[in-house]
C-alpha atoms as a PDB file:
ATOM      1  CA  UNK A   1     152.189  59.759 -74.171  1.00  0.00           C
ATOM      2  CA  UNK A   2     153.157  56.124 -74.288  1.00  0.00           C
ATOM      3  CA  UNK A   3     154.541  56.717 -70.904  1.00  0.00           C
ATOM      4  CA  UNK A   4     151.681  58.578 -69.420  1.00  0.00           C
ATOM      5  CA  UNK A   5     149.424  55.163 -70.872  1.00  0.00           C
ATOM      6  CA  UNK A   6     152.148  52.681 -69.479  1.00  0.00           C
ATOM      7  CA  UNK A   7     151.482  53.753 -66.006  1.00  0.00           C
ATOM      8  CA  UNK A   8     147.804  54.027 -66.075  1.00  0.00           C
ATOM      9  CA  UNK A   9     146.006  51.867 -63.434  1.00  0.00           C
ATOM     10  CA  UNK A  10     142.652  51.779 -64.744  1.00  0.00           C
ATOM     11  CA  UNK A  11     140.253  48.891 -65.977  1.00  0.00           C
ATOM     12  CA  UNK A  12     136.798  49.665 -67.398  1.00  0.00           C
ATOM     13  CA  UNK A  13     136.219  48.890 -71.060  1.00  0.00           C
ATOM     14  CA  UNK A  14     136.692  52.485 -72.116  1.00  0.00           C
ATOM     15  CA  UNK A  15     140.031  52.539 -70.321  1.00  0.00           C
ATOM     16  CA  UNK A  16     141.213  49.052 -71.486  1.00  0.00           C
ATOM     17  CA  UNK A  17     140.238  50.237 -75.370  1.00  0.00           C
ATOM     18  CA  UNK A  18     141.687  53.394 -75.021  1.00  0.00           C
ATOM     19  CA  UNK A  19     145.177  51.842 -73.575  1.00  0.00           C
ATOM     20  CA  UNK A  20     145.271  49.496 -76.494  1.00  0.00           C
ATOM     21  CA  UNK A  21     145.137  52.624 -78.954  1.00  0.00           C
ATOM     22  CA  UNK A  22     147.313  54.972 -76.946  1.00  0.00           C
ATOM     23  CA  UNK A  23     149.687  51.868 -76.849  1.00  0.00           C
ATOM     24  CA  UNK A  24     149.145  51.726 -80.465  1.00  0.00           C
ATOM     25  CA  UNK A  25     148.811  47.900 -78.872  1.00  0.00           C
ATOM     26  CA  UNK A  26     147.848  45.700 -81.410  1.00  0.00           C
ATOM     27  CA  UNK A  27     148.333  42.289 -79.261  1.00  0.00           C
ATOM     28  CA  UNK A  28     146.023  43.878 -76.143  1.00  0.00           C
ATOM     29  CA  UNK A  29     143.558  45.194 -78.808  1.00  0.00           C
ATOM     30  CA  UNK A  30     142.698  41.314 -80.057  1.00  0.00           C
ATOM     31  CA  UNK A  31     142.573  40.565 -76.615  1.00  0.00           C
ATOM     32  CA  UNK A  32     139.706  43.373 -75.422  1.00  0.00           C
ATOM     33  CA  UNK A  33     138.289  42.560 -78.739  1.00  0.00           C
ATOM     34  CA  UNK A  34     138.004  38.656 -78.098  1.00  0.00           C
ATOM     35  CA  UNK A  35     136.177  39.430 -74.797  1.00  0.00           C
ATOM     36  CA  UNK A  36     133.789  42.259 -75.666  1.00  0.00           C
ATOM     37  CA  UNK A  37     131.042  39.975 -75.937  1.00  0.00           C
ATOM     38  CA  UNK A  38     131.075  39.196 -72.149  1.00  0.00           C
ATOM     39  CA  UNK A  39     130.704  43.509 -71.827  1.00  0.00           C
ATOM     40  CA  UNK A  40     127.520  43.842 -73.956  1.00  0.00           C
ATOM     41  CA  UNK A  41     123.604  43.085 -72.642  1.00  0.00           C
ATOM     42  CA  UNK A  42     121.174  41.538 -74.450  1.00  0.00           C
ATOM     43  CA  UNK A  43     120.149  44.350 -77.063  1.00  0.00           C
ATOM     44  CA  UNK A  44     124.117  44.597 -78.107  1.00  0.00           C
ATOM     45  CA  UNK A  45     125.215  47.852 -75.772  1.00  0.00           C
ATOM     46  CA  UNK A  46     128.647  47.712 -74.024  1.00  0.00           C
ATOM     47  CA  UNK A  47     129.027  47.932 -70.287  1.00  0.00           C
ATOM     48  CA  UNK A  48     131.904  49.761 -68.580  1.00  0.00           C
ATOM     49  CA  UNK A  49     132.778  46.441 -66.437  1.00  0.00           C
ATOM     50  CA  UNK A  50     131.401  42.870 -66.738  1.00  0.00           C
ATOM     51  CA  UNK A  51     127.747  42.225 -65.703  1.00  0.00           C
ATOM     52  CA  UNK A  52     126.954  40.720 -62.798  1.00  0.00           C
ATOM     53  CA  UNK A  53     124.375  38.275 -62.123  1.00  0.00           C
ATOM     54  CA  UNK A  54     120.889  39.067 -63.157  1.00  0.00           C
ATOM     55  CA  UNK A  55     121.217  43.200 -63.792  1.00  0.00           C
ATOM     56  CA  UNK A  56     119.179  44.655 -66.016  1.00  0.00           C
ATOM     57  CA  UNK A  57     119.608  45.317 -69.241  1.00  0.00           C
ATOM     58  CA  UNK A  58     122.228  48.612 -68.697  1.00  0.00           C
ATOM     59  CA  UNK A  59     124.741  48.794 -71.679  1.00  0.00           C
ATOM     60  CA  UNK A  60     125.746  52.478 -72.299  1.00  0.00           C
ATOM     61  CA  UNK A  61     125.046  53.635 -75.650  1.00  0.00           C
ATOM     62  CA  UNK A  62     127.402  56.502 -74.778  1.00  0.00           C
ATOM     63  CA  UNK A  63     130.819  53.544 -74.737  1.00  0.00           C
ATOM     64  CA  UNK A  64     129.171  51.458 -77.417  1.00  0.00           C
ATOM     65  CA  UNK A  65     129.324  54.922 -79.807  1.00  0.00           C
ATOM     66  CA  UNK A  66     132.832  55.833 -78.677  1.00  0.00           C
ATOM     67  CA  UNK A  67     134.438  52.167 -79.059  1.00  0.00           C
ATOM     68  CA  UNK A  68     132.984  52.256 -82.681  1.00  0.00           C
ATOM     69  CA  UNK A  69     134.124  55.691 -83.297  1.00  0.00           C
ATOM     70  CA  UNK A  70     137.503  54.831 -81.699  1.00  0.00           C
ATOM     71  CA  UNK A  71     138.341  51.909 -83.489  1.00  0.00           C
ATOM     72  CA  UNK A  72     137.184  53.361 -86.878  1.00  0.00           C
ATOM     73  CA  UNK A  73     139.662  56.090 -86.391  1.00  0.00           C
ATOM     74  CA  UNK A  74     142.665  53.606 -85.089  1.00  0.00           C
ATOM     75  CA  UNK A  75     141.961  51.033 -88.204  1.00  0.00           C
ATOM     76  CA  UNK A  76     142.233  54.165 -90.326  1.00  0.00           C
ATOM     77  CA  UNK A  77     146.490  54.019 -88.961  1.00  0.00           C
ATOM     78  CA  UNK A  78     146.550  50.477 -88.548  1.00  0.00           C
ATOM     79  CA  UNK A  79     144.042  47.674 -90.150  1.00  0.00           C
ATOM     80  CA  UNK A  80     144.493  45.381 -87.186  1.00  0.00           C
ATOM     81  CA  UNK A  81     142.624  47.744 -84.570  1.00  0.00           C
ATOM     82  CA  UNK A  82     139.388  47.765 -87.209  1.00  0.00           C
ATOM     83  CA  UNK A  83     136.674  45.450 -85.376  1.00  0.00           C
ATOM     84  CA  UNK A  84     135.676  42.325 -86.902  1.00  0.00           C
ATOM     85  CA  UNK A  85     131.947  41.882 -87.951  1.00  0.00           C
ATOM     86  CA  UNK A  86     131.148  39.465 -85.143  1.00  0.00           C
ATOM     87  CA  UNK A  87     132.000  41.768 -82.603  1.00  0.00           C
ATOM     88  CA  UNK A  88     130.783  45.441 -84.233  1.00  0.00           C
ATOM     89  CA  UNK A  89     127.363  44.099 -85.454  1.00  0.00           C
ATOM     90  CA  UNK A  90     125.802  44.025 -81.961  1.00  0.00           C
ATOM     91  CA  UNK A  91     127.078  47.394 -81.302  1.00  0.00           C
ATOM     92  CA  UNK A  92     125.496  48.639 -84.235  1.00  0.00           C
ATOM     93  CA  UNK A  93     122.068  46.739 -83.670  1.00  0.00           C
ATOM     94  CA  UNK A  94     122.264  48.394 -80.212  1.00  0.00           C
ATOM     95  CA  UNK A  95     122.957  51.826 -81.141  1.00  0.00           C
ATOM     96  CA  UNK A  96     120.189  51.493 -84.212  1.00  0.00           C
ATOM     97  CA  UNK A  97     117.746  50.498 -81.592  1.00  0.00           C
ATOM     98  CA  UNK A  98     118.131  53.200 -79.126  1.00  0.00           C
ATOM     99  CA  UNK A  99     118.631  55.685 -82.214  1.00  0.00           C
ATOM    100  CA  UNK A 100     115.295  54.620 -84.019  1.00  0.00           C
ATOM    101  CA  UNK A 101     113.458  54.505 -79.933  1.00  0.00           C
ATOM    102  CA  UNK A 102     112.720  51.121 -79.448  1.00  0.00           C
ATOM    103  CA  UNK A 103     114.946  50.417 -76.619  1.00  0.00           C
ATOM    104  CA  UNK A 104     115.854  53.440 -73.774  1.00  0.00           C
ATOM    105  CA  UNK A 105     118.858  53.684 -71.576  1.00  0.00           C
ATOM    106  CA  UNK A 106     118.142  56.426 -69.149  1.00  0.00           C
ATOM    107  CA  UNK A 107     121.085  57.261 -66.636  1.00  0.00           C
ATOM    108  CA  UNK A 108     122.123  59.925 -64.165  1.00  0.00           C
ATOM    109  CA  UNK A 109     122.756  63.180 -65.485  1.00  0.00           C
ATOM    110  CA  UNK A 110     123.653  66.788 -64.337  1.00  0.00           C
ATOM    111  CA  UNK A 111     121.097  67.979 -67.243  1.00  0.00           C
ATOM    112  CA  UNK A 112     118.050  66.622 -65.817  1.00  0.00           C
ATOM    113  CA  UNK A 113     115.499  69.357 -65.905  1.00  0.00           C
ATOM    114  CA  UNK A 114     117.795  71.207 -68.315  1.00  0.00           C
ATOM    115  CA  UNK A 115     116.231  69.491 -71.362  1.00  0.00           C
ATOM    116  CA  UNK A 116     118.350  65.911 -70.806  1.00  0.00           C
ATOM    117  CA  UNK A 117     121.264  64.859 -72.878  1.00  0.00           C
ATOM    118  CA  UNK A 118     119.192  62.550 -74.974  1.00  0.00           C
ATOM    119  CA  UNK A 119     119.356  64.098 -77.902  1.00  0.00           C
ATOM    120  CA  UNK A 120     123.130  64.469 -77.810  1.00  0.00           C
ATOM    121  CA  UNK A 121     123.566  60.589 -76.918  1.00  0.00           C
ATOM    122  CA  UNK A 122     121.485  60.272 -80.230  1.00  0.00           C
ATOM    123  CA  UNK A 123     123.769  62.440 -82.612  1.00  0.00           C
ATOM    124  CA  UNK A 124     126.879  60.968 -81.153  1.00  0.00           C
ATOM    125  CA  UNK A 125     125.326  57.314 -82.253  1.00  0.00           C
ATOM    126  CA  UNK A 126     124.198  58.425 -85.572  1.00  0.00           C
ATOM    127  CA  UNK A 127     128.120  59.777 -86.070  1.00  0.00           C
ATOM    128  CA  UNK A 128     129.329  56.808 -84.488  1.00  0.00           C
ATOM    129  CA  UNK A 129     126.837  54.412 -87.149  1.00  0.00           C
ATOM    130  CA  UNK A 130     127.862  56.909 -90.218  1.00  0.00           C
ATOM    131  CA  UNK A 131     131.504  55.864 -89.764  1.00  0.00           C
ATOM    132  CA  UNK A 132     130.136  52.329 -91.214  1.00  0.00           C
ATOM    133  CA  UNK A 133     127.708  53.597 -93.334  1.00  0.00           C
ATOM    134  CA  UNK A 134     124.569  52.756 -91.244  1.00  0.00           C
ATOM    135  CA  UNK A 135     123.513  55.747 -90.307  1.00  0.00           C
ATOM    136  CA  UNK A 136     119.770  56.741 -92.023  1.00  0.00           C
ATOM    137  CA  UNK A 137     118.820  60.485 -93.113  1.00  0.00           C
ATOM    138  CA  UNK A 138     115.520  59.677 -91.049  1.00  0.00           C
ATOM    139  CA  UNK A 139     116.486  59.761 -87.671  1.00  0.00           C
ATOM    140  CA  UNK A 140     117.493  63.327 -87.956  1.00  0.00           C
ATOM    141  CA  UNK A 141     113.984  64.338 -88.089  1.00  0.00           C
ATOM    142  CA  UNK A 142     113.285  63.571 -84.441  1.00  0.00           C
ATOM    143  CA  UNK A 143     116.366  65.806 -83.694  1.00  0.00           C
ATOM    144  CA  UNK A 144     116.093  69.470 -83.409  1.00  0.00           C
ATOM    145  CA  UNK A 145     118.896  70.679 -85.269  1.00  0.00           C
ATOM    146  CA  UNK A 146     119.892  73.744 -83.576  1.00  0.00           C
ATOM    147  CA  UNK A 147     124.287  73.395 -83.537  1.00  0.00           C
ATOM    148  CA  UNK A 148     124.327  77.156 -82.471  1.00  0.00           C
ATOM    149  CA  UNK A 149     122.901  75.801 -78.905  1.00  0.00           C
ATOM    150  CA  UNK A 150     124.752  72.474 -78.671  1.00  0.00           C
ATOM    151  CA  UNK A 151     127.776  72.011 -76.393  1.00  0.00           C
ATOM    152  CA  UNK A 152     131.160  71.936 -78.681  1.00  0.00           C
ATOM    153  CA  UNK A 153     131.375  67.531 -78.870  1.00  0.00           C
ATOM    154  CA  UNK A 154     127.518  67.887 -80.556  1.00  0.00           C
ATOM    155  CA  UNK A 155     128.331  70.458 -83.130  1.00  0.00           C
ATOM    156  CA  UNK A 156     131.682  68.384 -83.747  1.00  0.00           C
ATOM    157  CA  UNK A 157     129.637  65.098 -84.175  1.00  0.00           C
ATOM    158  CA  UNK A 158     127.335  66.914 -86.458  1.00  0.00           C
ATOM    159  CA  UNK A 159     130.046  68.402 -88.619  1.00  0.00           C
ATOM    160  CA  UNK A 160     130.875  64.729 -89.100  1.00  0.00           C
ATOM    161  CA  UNK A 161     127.629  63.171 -89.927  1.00  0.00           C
ATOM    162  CA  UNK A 162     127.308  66.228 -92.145  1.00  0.00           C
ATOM    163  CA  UNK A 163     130.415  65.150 -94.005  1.00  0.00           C
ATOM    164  CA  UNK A 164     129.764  61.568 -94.122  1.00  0.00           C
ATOM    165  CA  UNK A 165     126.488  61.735 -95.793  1.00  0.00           C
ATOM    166  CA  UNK A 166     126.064  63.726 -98.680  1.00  0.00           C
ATOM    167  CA  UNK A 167     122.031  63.258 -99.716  1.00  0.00           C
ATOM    168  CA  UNK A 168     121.029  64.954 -95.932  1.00  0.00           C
ATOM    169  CA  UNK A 169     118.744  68.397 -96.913  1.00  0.00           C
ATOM    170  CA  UNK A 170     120.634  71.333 -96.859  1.00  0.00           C
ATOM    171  CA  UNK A 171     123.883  69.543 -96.484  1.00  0.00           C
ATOM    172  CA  UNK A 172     126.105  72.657 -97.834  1.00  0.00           C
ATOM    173  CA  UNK A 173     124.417  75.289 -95.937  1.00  0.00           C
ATOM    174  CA  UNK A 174     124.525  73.149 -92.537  1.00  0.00           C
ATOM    175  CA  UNK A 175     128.134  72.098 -93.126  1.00  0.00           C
ATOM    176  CA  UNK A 176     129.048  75.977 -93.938  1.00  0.00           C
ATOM    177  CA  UNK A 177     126.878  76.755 -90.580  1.00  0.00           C
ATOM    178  CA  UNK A 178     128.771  73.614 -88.188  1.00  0.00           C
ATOM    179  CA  UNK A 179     132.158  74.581 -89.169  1.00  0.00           C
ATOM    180  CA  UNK A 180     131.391  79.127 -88.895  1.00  0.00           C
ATOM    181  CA  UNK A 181     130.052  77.925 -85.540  1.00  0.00           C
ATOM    182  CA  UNK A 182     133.623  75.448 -84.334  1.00  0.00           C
ATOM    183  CA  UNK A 183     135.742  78.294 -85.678  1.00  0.00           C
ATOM    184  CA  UNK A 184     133.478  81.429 -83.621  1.00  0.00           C
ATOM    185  CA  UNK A 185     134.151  78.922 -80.649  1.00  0.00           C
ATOM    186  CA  UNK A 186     138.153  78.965 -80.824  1.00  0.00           C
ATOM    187  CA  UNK A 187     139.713  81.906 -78.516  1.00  0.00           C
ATOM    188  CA  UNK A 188     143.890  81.904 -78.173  1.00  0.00           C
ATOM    189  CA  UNK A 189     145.042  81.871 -74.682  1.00  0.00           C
ATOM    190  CA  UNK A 190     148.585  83.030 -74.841  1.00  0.00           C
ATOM    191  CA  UNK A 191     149.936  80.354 -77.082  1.00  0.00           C
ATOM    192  CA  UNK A 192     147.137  77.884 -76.254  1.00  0.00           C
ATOM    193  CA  UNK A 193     144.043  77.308 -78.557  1.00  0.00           C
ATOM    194  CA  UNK A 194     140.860  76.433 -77.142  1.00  0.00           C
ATOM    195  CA  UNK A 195     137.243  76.701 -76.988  1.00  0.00           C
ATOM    196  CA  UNK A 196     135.431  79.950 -75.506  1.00  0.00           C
ATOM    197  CA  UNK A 197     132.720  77.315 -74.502  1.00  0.00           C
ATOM    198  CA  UNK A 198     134.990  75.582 -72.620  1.00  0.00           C
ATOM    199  CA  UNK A 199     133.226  75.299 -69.682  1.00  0.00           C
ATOM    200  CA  UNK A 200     129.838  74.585 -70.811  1.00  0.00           C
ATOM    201  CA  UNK A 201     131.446  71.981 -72.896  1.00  0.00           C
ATOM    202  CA  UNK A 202     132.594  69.716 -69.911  1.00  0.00           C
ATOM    203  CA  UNK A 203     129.864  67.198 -70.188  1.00  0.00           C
ATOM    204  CA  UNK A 204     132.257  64.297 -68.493  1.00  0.00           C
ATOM    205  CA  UNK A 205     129.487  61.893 -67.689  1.00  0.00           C
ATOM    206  CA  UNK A 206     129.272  61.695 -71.819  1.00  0.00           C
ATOM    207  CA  UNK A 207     133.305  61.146 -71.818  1.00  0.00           C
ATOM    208  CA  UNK A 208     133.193  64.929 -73.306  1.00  0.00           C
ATOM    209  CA  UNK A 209     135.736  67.919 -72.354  1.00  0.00           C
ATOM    210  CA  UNK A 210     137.624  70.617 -74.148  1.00  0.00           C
ATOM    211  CA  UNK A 211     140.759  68.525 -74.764  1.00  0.00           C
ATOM    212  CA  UNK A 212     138.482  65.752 -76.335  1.00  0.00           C
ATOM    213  CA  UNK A 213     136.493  67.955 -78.278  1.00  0.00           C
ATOM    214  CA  UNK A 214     140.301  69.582 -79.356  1.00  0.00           C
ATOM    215  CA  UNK A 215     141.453  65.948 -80.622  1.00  0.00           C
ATOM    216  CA  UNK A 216     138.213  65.115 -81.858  1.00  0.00           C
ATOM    217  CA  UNK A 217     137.792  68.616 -84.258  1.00  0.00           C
ATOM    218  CA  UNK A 218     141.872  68.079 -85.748  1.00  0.00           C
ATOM    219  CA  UNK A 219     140.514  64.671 -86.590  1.00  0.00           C
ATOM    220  CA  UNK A 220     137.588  66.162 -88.149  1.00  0.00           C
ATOM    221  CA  UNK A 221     139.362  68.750 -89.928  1.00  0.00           C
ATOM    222  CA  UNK A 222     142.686  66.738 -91.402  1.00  0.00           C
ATOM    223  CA  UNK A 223     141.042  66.894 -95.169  1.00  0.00           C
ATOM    224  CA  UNK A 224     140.514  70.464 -95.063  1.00  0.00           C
ATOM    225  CA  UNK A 225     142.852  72.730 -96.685  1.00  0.00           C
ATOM    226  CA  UNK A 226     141.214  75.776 -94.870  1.00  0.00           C
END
């Protein structure tokens, strides 16, 4: 793995973060972290690359989520990749302004006309702002809650907000339902174990595939004996 990461050429934000981590790279961490404010608009969302000139206000809430997610899973191996107030709080103020509606980022997608991918971009801020304890029972109201017809990253960012805060409605019965519905998914191949839904579950413009959703689901699971 760290060789695989040594040799890889590419610069966004995502790919710069996700280095650092891979790298276990505490040094190149500090550095990404120092210039993440020159990534993020004016309502706190991170770009992929730098702004330039007068652009509109395009952050993605899709790599703000995932670079709170991701460092709130490397800090939980090493403090030093946790991010510092300064440069989380705009994040969050982002992410709880798209969550709660009163800013929109609306990008390409493969699922226009197929119901959008809003709705998922929503759940995987709300995981992303339960990691920190910011996420509010609330928003899930303006979600419908149907895991059984999400793609496999959904259900799996569900099972987590599920797990992360306990006074939700029906928490037991929809944690019970989430993780019936992950283990249905898993088929063996051979020795490999993966997800019957893999296909469906290749939503790549949301950084989501099988072997993410695989990662993502051990990391979900590490605390449960069954």
């Amino acid at each position: 793995v760290r060789d695989w990461w040594a040799r890889y050429p590419y610069t966004c934000l995502e790919q710069q973060a996700s280095k650092a981590i891979g790298m276990a790279d505490g040094r190149q961490w500090q550095s990404i972290v120092a210039r993440l404010p020159t990534y993020l608009d004016a309502d706190g969302l991170a770009y992929y690359f730098p702004p330039q000139g007068g652009s509109a206000d395009r952050g993605s809430d899709t790599l703000s989520a995932y670079l709170l997610a991701a460092a709130h899973e490397a800090a939980r191996l090493s403090p030093e990749f946790a991010l510092p107030p300064e440069a989380r709080e705009p994040l969050v103020r982002g992410l709880i302004a798209f969550v709660e509606g009163r800013i929109e980022r609306d990008f390409w997608s493969p699922m226009a006309g197929k119901g959008g991918d809003l709705e998922m971009r929503k759940l995987a801020a709300i995981e992303a702002l339960s990691r920190y304890g910011k996420a509010q029972a609330r928003w899930l109201t303006s979600l419908s809650i149907a895991p059984n017809q999400w793609p496999t990253h959904a259900v799996i960012d569900w099972l987590n907000i599920l797990k992360r805060m306990p006074d939700l409605p029906q928490r037991a019965q929809r944690l019970q339902e989430a993780t019936q519905i992950l283990q249905a998914r898993l088929s063996y191949q051979g020795s490999k174990l993966v997800f019957s839904t893999e296909q469906g579950d290749a939503w790549w413009w949301l950084m989501q595939n099988g072997d993410v959703n695989s990662a993502r689901l051990m990391l979900a699971v590490l605390d449960d004996p069954a």
